[in-house]
C-alpha atoms as a PDB file:
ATOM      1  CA  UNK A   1      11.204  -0.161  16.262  1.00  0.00           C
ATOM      2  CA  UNK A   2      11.561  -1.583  12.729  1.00  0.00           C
ATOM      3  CA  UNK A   3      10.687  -3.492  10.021  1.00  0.00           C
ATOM      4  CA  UNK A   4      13.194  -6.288   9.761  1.00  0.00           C
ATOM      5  CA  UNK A   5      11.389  -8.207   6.492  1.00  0.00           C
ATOM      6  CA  UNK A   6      10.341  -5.653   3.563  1.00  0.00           C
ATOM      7  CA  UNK A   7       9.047  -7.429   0.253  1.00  0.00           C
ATOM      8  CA  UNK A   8       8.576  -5.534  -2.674  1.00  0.00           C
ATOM      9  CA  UNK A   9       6.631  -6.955  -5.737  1.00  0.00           C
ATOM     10  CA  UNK A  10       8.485  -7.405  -8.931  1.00  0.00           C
ATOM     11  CA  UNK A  11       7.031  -7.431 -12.394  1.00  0.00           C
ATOM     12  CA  UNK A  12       7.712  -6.227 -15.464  1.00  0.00           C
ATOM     13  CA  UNK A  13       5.687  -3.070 -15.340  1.00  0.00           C
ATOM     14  CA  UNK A  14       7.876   0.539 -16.123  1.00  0.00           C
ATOM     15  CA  UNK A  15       7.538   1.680 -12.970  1.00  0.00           C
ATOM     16  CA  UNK A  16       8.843  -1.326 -11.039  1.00  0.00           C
ATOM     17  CA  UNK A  17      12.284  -0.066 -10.955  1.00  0.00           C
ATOM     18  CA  UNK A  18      11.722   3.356  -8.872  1.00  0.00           C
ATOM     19  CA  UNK A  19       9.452   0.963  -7.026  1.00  0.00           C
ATOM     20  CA  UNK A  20      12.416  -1.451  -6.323  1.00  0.00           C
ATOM     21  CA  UNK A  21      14.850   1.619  -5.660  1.00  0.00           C
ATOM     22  CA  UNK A  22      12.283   2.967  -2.865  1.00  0.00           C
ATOM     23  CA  UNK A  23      11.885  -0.450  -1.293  1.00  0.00           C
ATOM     24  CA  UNK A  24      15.717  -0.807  -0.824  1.00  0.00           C
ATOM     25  CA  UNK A  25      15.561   2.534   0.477  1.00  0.00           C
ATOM     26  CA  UNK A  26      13.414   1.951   3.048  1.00  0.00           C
ATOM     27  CA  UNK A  27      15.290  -1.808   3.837  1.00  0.00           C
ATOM     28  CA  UNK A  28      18.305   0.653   4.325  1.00  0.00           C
ATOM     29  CA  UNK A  29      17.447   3.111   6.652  1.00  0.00           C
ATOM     30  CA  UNK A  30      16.175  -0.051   9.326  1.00  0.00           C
ATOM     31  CA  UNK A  31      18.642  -2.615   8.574  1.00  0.00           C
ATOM     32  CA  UNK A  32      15.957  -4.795   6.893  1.00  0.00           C
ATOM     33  CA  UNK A  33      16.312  -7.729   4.600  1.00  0.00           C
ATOM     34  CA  UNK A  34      14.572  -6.807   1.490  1.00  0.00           C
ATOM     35  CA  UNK A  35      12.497  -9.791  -0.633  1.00  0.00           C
ATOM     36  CA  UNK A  36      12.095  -9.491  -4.131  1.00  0.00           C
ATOM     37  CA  UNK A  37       8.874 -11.368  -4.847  1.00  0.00           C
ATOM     38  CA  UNK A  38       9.164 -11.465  -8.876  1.00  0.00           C
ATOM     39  CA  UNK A  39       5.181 -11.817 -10.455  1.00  0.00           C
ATOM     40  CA  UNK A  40       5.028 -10.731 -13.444  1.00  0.00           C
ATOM     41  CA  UNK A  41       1.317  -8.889 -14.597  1.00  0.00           C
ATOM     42  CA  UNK A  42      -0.557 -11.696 -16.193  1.00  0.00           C
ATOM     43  CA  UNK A  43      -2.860 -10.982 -19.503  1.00  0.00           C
ATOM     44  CA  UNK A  44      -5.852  -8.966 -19.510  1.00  0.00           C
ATOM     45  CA  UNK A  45      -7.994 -12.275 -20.636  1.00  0.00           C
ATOM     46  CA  UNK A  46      -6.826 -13.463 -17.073  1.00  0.00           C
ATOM     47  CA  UNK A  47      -8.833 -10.864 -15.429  1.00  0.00           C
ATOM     48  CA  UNK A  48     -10.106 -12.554 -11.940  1.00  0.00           C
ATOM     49  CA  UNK A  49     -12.999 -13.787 -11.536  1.00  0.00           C
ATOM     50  CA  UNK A  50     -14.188 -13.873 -15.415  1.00  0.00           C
ATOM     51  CA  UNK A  51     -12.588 -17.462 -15.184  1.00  0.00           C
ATOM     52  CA  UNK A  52     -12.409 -19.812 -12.703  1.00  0.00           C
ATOM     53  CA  UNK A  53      -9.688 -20.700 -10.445  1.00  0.00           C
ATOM     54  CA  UNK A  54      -9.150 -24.197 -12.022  1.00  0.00           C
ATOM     55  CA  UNK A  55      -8.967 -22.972 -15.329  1.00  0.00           C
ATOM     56  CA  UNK A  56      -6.555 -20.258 -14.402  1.00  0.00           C
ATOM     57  CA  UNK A  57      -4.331 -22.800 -12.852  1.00  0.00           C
ATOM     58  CA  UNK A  58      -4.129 -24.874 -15.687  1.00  0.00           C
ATOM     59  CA  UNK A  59      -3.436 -22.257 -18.001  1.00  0.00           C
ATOM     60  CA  UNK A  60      -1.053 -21.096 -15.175  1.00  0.00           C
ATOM     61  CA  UNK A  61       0.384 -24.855 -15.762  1.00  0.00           C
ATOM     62  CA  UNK A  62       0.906 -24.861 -19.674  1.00  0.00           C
ATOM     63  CA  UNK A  63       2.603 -21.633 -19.320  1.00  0.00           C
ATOM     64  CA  UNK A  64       6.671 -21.996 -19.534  1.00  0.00           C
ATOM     65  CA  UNK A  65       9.469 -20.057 -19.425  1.00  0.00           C
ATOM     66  CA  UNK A  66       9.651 -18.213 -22.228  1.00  0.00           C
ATOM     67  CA  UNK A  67       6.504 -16.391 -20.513  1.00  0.00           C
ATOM     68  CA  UNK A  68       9.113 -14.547 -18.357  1.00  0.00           C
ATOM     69  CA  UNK A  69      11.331 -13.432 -20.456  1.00  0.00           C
ATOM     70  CA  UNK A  70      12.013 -10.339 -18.409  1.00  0.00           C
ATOM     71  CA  UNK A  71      12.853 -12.289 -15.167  1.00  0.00           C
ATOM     72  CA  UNK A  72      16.831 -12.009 -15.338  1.00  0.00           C
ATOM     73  CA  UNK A  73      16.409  -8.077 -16.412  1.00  0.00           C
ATOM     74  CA  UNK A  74      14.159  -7.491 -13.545  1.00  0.00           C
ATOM     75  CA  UNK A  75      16.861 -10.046 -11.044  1.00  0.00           C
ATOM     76  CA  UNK A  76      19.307  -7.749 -11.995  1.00  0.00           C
ATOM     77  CA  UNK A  77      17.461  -4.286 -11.012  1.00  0.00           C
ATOM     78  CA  UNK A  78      16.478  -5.963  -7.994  1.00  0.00           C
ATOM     79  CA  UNK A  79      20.317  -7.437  -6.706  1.00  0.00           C
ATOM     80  CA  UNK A  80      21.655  -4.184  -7.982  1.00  0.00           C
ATOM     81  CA  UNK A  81      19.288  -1.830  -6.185  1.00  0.00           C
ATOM     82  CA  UNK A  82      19.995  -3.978  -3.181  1.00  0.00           C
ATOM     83  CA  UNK A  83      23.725  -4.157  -3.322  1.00  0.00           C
ATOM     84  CA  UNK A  84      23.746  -0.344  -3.796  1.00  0.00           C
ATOM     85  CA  UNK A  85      21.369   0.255  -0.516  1.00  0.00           C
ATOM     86  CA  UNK A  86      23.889  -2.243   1.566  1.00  0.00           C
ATOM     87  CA  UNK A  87      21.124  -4.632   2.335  1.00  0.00           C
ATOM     88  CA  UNK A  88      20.717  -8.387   2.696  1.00  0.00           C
ATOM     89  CA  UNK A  89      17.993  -9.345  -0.451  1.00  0.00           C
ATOM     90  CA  UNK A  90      16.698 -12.595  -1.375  1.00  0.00           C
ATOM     91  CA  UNK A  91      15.090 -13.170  -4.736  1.00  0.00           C
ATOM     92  CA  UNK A  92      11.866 -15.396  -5.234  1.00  0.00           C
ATOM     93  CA  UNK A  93       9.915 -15.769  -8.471  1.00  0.00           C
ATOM     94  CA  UNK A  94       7.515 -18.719  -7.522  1.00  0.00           C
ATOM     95  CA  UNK A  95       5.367 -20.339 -10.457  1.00  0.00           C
ATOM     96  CA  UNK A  96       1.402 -20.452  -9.590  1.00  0.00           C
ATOM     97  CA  UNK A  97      -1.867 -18.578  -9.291  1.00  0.00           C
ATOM     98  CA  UNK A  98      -0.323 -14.462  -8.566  1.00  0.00           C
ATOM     99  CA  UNK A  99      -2.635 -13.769  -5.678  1.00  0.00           C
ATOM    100  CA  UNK A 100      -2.068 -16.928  -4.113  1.00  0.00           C
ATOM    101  CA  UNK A 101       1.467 -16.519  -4.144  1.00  0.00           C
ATOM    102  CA  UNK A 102       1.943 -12.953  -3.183  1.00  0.00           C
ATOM    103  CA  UNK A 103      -0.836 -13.624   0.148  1.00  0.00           C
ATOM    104  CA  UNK A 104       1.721 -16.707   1.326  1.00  0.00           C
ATOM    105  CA  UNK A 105       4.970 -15.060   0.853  1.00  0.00           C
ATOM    106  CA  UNK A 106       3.690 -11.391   2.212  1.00  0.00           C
ATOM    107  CA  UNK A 107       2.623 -13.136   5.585  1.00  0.00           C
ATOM    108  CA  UNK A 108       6.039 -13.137   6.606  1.00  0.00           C
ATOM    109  CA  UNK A 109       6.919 -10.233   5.836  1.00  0.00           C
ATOM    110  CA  UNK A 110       6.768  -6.637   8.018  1.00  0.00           C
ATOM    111  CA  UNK A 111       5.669  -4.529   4.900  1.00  0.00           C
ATOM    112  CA  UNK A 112       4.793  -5.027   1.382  1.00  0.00           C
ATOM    113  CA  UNK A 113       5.703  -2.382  -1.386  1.00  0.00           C
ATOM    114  CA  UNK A 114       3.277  -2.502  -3.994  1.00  0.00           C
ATOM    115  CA  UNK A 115       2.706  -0.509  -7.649  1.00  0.00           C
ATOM    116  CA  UNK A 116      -0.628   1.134  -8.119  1.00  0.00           C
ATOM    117  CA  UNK A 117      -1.954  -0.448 -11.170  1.00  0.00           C
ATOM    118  CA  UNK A 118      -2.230   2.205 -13.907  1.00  0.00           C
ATOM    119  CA  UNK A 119      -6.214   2.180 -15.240  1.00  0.00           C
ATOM    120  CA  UNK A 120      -4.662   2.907 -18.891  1.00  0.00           C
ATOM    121  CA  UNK A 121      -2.730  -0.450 -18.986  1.00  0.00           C
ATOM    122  CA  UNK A 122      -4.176  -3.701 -21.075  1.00  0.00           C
ATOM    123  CA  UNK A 123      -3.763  -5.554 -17.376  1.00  0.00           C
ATOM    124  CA  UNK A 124      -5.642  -2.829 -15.517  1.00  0.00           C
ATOM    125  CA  UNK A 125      -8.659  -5.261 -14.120  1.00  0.00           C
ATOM    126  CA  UNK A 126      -6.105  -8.121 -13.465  1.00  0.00           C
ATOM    127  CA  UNK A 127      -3.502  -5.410 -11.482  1.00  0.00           C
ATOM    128  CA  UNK A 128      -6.267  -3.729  -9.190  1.00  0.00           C
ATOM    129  CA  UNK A 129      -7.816  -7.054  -8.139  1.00  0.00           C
ATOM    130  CA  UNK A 130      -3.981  -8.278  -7.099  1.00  0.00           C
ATOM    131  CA  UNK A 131      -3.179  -5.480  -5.240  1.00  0.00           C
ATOM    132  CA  UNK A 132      -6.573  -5.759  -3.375  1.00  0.00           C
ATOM    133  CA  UNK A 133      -6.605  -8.616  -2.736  1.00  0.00           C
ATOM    134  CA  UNK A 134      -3.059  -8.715  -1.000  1.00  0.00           C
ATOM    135  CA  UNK A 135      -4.192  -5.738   0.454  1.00  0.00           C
ATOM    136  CA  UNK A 136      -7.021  -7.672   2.108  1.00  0.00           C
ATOM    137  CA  UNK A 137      -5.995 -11.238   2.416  1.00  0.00           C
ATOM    138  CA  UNK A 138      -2.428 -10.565   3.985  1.00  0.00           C
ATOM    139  CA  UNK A 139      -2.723  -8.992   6.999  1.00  0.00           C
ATOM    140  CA  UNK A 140      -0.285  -7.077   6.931  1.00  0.00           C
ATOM    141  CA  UNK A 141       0.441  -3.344   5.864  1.00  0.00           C
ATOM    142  CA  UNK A 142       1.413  -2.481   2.534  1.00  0.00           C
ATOM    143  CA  UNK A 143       2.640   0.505   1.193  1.00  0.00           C
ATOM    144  CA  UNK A 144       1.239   1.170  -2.662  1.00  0.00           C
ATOM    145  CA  UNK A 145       3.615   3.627  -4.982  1.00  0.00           C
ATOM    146  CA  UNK A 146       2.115   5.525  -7.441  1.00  0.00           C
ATOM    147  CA  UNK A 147       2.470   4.460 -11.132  1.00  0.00           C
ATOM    148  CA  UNK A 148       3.847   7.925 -12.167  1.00  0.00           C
ATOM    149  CA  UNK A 149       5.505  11.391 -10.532  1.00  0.00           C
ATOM    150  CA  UNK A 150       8.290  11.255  -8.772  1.00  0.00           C
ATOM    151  CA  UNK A 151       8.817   9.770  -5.582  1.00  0.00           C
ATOM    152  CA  UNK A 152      10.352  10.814  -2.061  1.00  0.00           C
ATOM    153  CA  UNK A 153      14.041   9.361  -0.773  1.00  0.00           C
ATOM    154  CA  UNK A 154      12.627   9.228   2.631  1.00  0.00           C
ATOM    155  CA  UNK A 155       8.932  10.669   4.213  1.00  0.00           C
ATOM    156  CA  UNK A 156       9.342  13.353   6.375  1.00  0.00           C
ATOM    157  CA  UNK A 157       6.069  14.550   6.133  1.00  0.00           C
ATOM    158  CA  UNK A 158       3.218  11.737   6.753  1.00  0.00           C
ATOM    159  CA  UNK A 159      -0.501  12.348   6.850  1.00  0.00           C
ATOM    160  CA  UNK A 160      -2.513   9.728   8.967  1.00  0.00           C
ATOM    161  CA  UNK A 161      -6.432   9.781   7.902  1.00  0.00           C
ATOM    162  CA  UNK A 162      -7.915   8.973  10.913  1.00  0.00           C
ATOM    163  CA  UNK A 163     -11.630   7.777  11.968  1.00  0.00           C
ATOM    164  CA  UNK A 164     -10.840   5.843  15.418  1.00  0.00           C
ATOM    165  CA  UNK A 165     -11.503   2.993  13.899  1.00  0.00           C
ATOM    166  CA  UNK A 166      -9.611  -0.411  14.785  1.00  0.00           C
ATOM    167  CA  UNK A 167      -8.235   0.030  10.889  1.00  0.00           C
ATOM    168  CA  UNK A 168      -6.893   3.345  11.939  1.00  0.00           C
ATOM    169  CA  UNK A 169      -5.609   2.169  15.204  1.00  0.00           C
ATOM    170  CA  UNK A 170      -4.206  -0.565  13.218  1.00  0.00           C
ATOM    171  CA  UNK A 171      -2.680   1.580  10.468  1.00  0.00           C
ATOM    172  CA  UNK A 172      -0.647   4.029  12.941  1.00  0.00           C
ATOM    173  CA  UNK A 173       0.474   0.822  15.228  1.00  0.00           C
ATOM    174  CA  UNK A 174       1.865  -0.784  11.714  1.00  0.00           C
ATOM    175  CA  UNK A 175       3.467   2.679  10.276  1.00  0.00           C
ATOM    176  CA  UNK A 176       4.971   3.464  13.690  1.00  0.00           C
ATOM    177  CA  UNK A 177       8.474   2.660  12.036  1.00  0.00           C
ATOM    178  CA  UNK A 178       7.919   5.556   9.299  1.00  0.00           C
ATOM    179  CA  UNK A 179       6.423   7.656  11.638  1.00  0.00           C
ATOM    180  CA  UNK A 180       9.212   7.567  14.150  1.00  0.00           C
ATOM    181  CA  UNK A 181      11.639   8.983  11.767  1.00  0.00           C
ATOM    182  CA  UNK A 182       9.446  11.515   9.781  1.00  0.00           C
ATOM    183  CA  UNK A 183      10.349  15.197  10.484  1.00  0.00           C
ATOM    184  CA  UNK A 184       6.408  15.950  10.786  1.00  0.00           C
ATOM    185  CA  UNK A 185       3.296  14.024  11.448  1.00  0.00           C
ATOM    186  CA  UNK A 186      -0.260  15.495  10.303  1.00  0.00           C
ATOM    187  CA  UNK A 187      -3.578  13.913  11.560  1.00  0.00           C
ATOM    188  CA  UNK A 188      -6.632  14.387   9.539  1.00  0.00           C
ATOM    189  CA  UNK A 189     -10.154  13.646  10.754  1.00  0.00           C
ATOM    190  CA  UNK A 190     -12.739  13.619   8.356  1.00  0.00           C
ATOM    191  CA  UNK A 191     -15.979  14.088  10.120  1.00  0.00           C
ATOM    192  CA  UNK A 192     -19.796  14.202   9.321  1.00  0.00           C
ATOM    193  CA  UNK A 193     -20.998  17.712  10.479  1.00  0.00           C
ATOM    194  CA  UNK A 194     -24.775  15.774  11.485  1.00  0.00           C
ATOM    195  CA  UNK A 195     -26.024  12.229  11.580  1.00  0.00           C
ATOM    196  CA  UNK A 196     -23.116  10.446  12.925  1.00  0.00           C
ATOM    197  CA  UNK A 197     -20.882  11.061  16.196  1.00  0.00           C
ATOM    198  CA  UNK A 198     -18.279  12.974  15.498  1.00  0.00           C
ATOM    199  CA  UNK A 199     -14.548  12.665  16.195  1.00  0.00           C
ATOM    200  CA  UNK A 200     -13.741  16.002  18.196  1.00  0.00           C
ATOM    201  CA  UNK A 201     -11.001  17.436  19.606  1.00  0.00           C
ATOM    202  CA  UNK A 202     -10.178  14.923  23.282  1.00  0.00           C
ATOM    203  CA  UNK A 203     -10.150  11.945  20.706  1.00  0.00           C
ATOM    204  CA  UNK A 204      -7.379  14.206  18.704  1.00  0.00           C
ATOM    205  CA  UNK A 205      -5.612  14.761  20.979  1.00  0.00           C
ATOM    206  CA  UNK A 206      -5.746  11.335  22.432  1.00  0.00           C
ATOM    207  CA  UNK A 207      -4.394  10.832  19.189  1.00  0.00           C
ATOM    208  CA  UNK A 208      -1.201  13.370  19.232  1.00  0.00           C
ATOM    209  CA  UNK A 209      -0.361  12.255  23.016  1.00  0.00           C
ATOM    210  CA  UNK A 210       0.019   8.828  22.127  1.00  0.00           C
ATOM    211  CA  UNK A 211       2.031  10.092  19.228  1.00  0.00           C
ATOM    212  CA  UNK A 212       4.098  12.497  21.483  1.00  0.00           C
ATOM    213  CA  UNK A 213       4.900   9.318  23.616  1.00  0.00           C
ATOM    214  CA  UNK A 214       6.869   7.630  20.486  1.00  0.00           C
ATOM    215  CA  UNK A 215       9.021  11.258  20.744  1.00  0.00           C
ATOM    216  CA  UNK A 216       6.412  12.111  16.989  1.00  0.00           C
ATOM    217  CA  UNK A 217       5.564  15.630  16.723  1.00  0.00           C
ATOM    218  CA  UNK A 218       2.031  15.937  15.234  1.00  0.00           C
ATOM    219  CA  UNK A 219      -0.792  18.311  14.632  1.00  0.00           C
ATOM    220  CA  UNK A 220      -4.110  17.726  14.519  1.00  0.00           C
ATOM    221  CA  UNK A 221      -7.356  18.975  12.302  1.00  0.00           C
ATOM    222  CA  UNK A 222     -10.599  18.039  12.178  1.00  0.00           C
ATOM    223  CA  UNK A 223     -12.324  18.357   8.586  1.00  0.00           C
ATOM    224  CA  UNK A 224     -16.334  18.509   8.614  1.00  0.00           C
ATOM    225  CA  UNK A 225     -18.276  17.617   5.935  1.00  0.00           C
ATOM    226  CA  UNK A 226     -21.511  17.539   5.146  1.00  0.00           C
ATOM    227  CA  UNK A 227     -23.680  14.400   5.729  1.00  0.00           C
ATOM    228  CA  UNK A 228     -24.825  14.116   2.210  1.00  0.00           C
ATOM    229  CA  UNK A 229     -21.297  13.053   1.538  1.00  0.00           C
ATOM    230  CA  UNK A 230     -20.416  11.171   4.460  1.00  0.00           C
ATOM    231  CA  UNK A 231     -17.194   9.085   5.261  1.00  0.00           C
ATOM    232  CA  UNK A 232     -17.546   6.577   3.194  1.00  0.00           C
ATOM    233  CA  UNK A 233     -18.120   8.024  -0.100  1.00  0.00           C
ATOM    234  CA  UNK A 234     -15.170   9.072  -2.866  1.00  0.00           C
ATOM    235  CA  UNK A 235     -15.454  12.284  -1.957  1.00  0.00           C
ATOM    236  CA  UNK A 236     -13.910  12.297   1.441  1.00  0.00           C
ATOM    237  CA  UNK A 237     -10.783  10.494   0.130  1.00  0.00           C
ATOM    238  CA  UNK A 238     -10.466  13.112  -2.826  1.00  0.00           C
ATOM    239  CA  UNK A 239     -10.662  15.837   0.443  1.00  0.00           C
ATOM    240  CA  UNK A 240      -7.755  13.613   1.840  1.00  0.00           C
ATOM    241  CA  UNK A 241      -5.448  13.663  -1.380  1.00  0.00           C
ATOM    242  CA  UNK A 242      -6.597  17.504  -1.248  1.00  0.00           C
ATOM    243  CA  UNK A 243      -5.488  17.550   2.388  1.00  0.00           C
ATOM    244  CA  UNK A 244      -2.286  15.541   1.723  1.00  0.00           C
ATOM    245  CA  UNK A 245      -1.194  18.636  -0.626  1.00  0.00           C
ATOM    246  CA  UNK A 246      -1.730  20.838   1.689  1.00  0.00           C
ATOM    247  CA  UNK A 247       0.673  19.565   3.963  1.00  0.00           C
ATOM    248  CA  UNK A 248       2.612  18.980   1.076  1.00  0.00           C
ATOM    249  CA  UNK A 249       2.565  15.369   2.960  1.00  0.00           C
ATOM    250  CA  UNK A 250       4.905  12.607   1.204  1.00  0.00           C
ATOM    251  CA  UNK A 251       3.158   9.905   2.614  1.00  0.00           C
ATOM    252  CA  UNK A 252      -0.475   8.829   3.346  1.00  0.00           C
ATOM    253  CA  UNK A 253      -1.184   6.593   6.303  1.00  0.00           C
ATOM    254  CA  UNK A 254      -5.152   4.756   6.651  1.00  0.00           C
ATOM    255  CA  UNK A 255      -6.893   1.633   7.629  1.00  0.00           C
ATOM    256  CA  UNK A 256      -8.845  -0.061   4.683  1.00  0.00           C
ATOM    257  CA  UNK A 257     -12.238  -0.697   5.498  1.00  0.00           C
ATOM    258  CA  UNK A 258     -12.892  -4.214   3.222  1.00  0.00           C
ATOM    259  CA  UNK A 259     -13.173  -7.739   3.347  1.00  0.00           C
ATOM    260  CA  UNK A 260     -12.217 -11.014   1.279  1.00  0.00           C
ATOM    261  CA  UNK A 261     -14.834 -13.978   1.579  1.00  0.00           C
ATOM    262  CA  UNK A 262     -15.817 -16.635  -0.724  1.00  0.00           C
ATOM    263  CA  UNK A 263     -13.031 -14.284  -3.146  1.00  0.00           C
ATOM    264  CA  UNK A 264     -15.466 -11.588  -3.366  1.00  0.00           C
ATOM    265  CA  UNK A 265     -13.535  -8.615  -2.911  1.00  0.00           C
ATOM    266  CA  UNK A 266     -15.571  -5.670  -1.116  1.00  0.00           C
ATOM    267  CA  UNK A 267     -13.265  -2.400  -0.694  1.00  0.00           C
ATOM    268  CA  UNK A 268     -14.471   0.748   1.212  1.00  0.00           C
ATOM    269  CA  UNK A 269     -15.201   3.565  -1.382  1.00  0.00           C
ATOM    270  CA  UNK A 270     -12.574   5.796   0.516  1.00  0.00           C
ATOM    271  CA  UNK A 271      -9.594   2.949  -0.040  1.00  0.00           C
ATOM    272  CA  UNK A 272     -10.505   2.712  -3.508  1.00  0.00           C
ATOM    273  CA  UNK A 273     -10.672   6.290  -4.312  1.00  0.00           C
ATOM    274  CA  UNK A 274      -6.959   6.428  -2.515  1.00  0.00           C
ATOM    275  CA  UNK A 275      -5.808   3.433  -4.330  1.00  0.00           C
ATOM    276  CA  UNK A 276      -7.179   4.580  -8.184  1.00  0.00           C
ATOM    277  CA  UNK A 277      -6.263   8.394  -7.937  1.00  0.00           C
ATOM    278  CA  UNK A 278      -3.753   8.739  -5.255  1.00  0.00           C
ATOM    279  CA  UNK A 279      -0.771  10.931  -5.528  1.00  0.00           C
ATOM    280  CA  UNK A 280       1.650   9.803  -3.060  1.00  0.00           C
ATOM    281  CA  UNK A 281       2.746   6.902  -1.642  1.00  0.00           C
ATOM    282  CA  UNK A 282      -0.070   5.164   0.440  1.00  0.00           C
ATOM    283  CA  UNK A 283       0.464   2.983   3.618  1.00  0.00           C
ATOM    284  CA  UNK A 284      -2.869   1.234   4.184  1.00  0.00           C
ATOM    285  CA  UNK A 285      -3.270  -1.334   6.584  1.00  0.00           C
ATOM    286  CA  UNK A 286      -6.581  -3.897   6.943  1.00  0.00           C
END
């Protein structure tokens, strides 16, 4: 099992190159043919929704080449990163509205590598409504880099975050391909000590069997916290990035609880917590 279609997003950020370099990396190790989808960050004053969509458009319209003038430099990175991982790459830089673009091309892809938007940049509010929005609108799983530290050649150790939710079940079915190759596979269940069911040890180990099956060795620990806090608050994805060191885990694997009606983004308080302060790569899948 593999991912035969990776797509990477391509701007002009600093980071995009390692981002590039890990994508390739990845298209390498399954034989995948990597996409470069090349959208630059717009403006700050473009910040979704303080305008409306046919105003953005138009401004989209008047906007020429000379807005890009990064595009080649960021072409070359791409092809060369490619070239250098052996892998088949197309290049795309489409003109339009970015998060109508990214949602069309991503659809046909297997994964999408993403940048976490860095909350000290001018473009901040424009980045993190992008990425959720892909993230939401897509369906499919996409794999968010951090915008600084340095970051793995390959994950051998993954952490899954697991609830037994249909995200969850969705987010190990979709990150089976990483998973079957990592030297180590944690499970981390972060559950309510009262008010809620909890998720005990048969649904763990359901869990680690069905992992076992794909030839993954896992383990398996239940964290309780207290009700006050609950599962859906920041605080039980800061004990996940707390749990993801302790494993000294190189990847994160969740569902994101969320949906996108009407363009009204509404993201789980866990996701967002993961996607603002995480500290390794993050596969989350919707």
């Amino acid at each position: 099992m593999a991912y035969q279609t990776i797509l990477v997003h391509i701007d002009d950020t600093p980071r995009c190159a390692a981002r590039i370099d890990l994508a390739a990396n990845l298209a390498s190790a399954g034989n995948a043919h990597l996409v470069g989808l090349y959208l630059p960050v717009l403006p700050a004053d473009f910040a979704y929704p303080a305008i409306n969509r046919q105003s953005l458009q138009a401004a989209l319209d008047r906007r020429t080449a000379p807005d890009r003038p990064h595009e080649q430099e960021a072409r070359q990175k791409f092809e060369t990163a490619a070239a250098r991982a052996g892998v088949p790459a197309e290049w795309r830089a489409p003109q339009g509205v970015p998060d109508d673009l990214a949602v069309l091309h991503a659809r046909h892809a297997d994964l999408i590598v993403l940048g976490q938007h860095d909350q000290q940049a001018p473009a901040a509010p424009v980045l993190e409504r992008f990425n959720e929005n892909l993230i939401l609108a897509s369906g499919r799983p996409v794999l968010v880099v951090p915008y600084t530290g340095p970051l793995p050649l390959r994950f051998g150790r993954v952490l899954i975050a697991w609830n037994g939710s249909r995200e969850s079940a969705r987010a190990v079915g979709d990150a089976m391909p990483l998973l079957e190759r990592a030297d180590h596979v944690s499970v981390a269940i972060i559950a309510p000590t009262t008010g809620e069911p909890r998720l005990d040890a048969p649904n763990a180990q359901a869990l680690v069997d069905q992992l076992s099956r794909h030839g993954i060795s896992s383990t398996c620990e239940v964290i309780p916290v207290s009700h006050e806090v609950g599962v859906d608050k920041a605080d039980a994805g800061e004990l996940l990035l707390t749990r993801a060191a302790d494993v000294a885990a190189d990847l994160i694997v969740m569902g994101c609880y969320g949906h996108a009606r009407l363009r009204e983004l509404v993201m789980g308080g866990v996701t967002r917590t993961l996607l603002r302060t995480m500290t390794v790569p993050t596969l989350l899948s919707h």
